[in-house]
N, C-alpha and C. Protein backbone atom coordinates (compact mmCIF):
# COMPACT_ATOMS: atom_id res chain seq x y z
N UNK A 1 4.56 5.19 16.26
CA UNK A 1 4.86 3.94 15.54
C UNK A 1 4.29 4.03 14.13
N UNK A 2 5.10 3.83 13.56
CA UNK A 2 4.46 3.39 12.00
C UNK A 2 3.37 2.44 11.72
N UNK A 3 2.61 2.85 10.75
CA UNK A 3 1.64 1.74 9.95
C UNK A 3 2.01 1.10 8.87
N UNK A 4 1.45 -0.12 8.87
CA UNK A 4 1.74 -0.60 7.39
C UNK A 4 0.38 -0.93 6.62
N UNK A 5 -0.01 -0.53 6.01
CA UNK A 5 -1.69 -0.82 5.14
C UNK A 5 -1.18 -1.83 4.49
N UNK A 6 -1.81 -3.14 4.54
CA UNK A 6 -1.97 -4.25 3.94
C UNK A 6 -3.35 -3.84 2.89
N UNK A 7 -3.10 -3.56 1.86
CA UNK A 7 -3.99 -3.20 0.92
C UNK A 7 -5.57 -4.05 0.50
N UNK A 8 -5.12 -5.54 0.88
CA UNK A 8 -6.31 -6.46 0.89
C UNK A 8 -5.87 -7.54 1.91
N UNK A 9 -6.57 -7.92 2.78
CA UNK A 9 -6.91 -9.12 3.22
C UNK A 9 -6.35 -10.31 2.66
N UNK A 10 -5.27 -11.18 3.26
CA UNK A 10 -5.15 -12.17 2.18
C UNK A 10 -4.77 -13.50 3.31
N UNK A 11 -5.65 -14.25 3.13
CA UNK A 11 -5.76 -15.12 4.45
C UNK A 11 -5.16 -15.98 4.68
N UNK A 12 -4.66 -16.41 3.46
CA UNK A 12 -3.21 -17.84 3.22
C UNK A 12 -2.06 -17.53 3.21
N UNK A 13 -1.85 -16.14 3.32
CA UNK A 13 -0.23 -15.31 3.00
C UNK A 13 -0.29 -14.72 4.76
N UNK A 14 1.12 -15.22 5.18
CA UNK A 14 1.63 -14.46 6.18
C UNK A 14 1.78 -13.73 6.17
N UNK A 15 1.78 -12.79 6.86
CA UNK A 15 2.43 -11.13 6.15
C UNK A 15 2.78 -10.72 7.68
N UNK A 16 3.26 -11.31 8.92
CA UNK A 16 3.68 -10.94 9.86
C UNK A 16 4.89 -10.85 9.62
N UNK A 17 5.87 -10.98 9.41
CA UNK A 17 6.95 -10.28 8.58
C UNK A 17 7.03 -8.55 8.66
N UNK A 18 6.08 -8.39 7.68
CA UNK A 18 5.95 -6.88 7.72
C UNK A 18 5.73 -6.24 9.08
N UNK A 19 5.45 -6.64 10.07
CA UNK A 19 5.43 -6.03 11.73
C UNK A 19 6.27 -5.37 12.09
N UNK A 20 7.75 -5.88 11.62
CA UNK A 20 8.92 -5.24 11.62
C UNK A 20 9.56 -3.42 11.12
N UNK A 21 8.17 -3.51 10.69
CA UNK A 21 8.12 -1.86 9.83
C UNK A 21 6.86 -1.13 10.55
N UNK A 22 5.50 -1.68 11.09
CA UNK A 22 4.97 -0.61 12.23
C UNK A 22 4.05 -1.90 12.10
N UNK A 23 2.64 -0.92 12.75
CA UNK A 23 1.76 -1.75 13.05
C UNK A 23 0.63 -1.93 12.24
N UNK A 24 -0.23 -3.38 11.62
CA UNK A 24 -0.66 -3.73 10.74
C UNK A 24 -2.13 -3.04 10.55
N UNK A 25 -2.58 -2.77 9.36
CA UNK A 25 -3.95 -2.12 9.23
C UNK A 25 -4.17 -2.51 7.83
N UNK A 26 -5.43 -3.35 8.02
CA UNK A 26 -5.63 -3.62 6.35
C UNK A 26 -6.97 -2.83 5.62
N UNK A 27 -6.80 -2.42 4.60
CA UNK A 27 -7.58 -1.68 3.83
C UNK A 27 -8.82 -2.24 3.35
N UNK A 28 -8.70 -3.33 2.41
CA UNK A 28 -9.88 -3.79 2.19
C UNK A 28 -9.81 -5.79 2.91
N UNK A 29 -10.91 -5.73 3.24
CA UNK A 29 -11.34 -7.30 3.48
C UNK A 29 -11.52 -8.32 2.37
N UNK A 30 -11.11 -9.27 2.80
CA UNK A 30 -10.72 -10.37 1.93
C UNK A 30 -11.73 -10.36 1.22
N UNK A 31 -11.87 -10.92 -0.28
CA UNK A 31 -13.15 -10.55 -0.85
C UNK A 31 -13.53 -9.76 -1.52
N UNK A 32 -13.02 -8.41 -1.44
CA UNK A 32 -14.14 -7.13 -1.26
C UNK A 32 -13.79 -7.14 -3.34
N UNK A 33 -15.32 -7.53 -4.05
CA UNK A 33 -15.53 -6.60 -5.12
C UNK A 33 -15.27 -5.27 -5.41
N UNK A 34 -13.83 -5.10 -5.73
CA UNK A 34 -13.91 -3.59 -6.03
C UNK A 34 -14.20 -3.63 -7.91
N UNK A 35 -14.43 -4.19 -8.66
CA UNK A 35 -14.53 -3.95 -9.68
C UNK A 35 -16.02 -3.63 -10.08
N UNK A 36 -17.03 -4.21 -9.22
CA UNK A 36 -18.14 -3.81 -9.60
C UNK A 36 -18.76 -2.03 -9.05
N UNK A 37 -17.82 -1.98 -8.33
CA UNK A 37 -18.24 -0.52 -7.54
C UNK A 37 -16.71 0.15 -6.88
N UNK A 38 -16.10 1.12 -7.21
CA UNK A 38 -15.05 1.39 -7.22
C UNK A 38 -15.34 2.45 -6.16
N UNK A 39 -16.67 3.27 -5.71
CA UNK A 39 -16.60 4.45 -5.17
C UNK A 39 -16.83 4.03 -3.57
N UNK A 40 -17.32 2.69 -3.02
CA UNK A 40 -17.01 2.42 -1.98
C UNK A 40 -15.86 2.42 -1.40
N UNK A 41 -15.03 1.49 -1.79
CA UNK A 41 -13.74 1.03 -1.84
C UNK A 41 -12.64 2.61 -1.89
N UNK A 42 -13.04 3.84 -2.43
CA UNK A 42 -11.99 4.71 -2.57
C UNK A 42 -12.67 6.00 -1.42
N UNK A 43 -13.68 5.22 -1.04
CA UNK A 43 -13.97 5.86 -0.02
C UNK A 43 -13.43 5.46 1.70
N UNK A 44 -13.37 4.62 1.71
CA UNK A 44 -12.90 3.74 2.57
C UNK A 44 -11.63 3.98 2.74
N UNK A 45 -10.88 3.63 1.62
CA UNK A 45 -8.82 3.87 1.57
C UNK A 45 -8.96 5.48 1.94
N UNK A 46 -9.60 6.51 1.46
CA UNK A 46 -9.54 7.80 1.56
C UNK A 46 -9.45 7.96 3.27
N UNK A 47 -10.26 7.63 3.98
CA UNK A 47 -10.70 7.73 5.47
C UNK A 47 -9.32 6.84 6.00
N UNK A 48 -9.56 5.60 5.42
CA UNK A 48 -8.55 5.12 6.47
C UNK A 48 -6.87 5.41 6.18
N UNK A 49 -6.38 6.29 4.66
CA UNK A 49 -5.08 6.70 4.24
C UNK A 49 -5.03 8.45 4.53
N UNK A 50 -5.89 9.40 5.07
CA UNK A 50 -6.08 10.40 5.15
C UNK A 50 -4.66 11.00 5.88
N UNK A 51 -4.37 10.21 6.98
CA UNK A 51 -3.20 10.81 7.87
C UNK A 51 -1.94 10.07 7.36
N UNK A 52 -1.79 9.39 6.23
CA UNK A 52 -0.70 8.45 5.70
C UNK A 52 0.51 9.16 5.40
N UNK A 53 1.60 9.18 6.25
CA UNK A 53 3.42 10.11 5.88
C UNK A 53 4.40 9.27 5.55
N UNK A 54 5.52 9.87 5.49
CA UNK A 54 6.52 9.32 5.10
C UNK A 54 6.84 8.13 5.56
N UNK A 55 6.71 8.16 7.31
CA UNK A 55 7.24 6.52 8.08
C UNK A 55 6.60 5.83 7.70
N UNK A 56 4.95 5.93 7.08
CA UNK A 56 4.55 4.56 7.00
C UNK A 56 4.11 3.94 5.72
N UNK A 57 3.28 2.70 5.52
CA UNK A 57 4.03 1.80 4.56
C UNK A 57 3.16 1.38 3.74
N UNK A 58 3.04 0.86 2.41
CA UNK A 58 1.81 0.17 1.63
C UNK A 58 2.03 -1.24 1.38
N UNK A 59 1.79 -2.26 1.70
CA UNK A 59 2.20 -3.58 2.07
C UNK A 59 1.09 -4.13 0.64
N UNK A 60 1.66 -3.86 -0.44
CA UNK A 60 1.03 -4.06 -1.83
C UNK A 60 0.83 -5.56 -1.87
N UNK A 61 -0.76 -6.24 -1.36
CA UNK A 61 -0.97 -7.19 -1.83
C UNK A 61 -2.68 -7.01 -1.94
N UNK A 62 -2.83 -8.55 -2.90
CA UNK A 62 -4.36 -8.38 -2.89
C UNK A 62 -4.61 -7.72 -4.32
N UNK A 63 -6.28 -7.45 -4.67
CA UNK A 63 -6.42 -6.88 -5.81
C UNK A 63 -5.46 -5.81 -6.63
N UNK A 64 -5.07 -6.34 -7.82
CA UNK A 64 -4.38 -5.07 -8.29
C UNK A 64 -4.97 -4.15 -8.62
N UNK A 65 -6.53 -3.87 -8.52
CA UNK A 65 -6.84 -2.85 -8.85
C UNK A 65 -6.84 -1.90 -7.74
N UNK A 66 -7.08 -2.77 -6.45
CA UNK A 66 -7.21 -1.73 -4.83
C UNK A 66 -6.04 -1.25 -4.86
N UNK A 67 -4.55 -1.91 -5.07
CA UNK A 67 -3.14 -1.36 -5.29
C UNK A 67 -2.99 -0.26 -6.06
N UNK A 68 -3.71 -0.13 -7.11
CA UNK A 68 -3.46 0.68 -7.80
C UNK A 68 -3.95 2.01 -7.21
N UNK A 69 -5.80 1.99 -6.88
CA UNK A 69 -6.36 2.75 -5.76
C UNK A 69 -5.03 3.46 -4.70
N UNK A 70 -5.00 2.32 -3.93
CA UNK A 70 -4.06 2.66 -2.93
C UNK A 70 -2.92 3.40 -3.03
N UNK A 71 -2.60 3.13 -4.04
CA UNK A 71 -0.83 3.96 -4.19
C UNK A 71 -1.55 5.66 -4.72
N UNK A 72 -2.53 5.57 -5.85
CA UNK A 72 -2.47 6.56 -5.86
C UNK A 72 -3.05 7.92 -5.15
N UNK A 73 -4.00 7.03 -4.19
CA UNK A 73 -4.58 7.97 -2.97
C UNK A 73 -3.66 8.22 -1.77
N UNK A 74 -2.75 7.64 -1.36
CA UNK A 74 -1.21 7.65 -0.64
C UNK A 74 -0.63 8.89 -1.20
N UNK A 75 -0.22 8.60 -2.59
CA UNK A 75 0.46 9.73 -3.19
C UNK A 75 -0.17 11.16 -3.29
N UNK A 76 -1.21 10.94 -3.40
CA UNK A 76 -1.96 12.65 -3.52
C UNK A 76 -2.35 12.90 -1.91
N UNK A 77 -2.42 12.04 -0.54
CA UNK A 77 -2.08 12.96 0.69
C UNK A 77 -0.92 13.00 1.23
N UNK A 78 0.28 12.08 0.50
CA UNK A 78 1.61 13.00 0.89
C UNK A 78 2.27 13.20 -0.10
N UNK A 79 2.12 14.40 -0.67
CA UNK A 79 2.70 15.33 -1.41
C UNK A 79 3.24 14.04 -2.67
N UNK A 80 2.99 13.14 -3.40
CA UNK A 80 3.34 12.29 -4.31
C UNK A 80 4.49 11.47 -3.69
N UNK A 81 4.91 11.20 -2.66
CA UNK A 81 5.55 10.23 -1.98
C UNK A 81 5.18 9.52 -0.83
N UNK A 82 5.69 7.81 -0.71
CA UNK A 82 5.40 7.02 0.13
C UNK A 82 6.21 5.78 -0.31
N UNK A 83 6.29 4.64 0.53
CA UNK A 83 6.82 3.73 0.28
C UNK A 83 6.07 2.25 0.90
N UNK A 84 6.77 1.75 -0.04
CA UNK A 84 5.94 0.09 -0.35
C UNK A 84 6.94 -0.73 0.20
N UNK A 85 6.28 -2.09 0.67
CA UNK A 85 7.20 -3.45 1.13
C UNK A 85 6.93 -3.70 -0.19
N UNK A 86 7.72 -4.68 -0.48
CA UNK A 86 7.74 -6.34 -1.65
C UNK A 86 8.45 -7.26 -1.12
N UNK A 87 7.90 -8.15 -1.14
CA UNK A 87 7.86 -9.35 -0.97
C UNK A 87 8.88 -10.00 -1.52
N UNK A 88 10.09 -10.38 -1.16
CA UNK A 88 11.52 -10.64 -1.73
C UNK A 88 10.99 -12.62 -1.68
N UNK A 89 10.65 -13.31 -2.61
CA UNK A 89 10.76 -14.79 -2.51
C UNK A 89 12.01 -15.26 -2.13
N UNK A 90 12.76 -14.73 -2.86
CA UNK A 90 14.41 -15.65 -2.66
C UNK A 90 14.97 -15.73 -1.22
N UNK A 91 14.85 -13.98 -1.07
CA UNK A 91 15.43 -13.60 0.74
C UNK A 91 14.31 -13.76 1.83
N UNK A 92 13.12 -14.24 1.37
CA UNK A 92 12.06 -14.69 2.59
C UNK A 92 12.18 -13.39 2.99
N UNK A 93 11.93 -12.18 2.81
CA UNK A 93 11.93 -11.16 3.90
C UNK A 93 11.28 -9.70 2.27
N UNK A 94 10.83 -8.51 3.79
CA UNK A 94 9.94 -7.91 2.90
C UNK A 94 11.08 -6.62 3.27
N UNK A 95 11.51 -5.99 1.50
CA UNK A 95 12.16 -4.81 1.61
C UNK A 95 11.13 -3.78 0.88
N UNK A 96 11.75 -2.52 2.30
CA UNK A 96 11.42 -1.68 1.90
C UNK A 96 11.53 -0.49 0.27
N UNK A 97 10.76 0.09 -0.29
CA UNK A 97 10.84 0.96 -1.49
C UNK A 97 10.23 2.25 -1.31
N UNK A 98 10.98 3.19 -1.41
CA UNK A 98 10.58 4.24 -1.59
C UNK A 98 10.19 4.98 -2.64
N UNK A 99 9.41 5.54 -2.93
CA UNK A 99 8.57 5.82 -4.56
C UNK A 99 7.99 7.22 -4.23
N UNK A 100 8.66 8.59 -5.30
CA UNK A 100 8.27 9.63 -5.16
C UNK A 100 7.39 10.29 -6.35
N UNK A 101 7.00 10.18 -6.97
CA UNK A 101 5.94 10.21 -8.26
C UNK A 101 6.38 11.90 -9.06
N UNK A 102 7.13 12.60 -7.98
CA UNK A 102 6.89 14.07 -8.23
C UNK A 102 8.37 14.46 -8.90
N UNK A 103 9.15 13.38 -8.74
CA UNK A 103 10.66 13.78 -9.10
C UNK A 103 10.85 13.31 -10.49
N UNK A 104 12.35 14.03 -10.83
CA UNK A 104 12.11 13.80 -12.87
C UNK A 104 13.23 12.97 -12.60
N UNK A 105 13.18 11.74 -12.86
CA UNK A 105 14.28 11.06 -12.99
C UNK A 105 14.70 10.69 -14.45
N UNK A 106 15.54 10.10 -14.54
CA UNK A 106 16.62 10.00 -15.79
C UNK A 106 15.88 9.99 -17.12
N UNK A 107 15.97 10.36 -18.10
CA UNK A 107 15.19 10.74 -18.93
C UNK A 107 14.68 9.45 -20.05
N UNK A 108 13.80 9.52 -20.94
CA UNK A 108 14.15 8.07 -21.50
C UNK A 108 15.02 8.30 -22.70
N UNK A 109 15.16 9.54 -23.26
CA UNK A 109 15.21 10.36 -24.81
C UNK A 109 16.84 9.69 -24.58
C-alpha cells in the first residue's frame, strides 16, 4: 500500500480525503519550530522519507519551509522524482502531481 506524508500536522484541515492514495504518515507535528533549528527536523524527514518511491505521495501542507525540506529530501532518495497531492478548492478533492526534477523540459530561451 502506498503512503502519503502529510508534511505537517494540521489540526483544522481534513485531509482524510487523501486516504484514497495510501496510508497516512505525518512528518512533522503540529507546531514543530523548524525555523529555529533546521537539523532536527531534516533529520527526522530523512528517517522517516528514507524508503520513499514512486507509489507514494507528499501531501504538501503545513510549514513552507518543512515542504520545501520535504520535497527536496524525497527527490534526492528517489532518483529526483515523486509526486504531490494539491488540494483542488473548487473540485473539493485532492489531485495527484507528478514532479521529476531530473528531466529538461521546454526551454525558456
Amino acid at each position: 500500500m502506498p503512503t502519503v506524508f502529510a508534511v505537517q500536522e494540521m489540526p483544522n484541515h481534513d485531509i482524510s480525503g487523501a486516504m484514497k492514495y495510501g496510508d497516512i504518515d505525518v512528518l512533522m507535528p503540529f507546531g514543530s519550530q523548524i525555523a529555529f533549528s533546521t537539523a532536527p527536523a531534516v533529520r527526522r524527514m530523512r528517517r522517516k522519507l528514507q524508503n520513499f518511491g514512486d507509489k507514494d505521495f507528499l501531501l504538501l501542507a503545513g510549514d513552507p519551509v518543512a515542504i520545501g525540506m520535504a520535497c527536496a529530501i524525497v527527490a534526492f532518495y528517489n532518483s529526483g522524482r515523486y509526486s504531490v497531492l494539491k488540494w483542488d478548492r473548487r473540485e473539493k478533492l485532492y489531485i495527484p502531481i507528478q514532479i521529476d526534477v531530473t528531466t529538461k523540459g521546454e526551454s525558456d530561451e
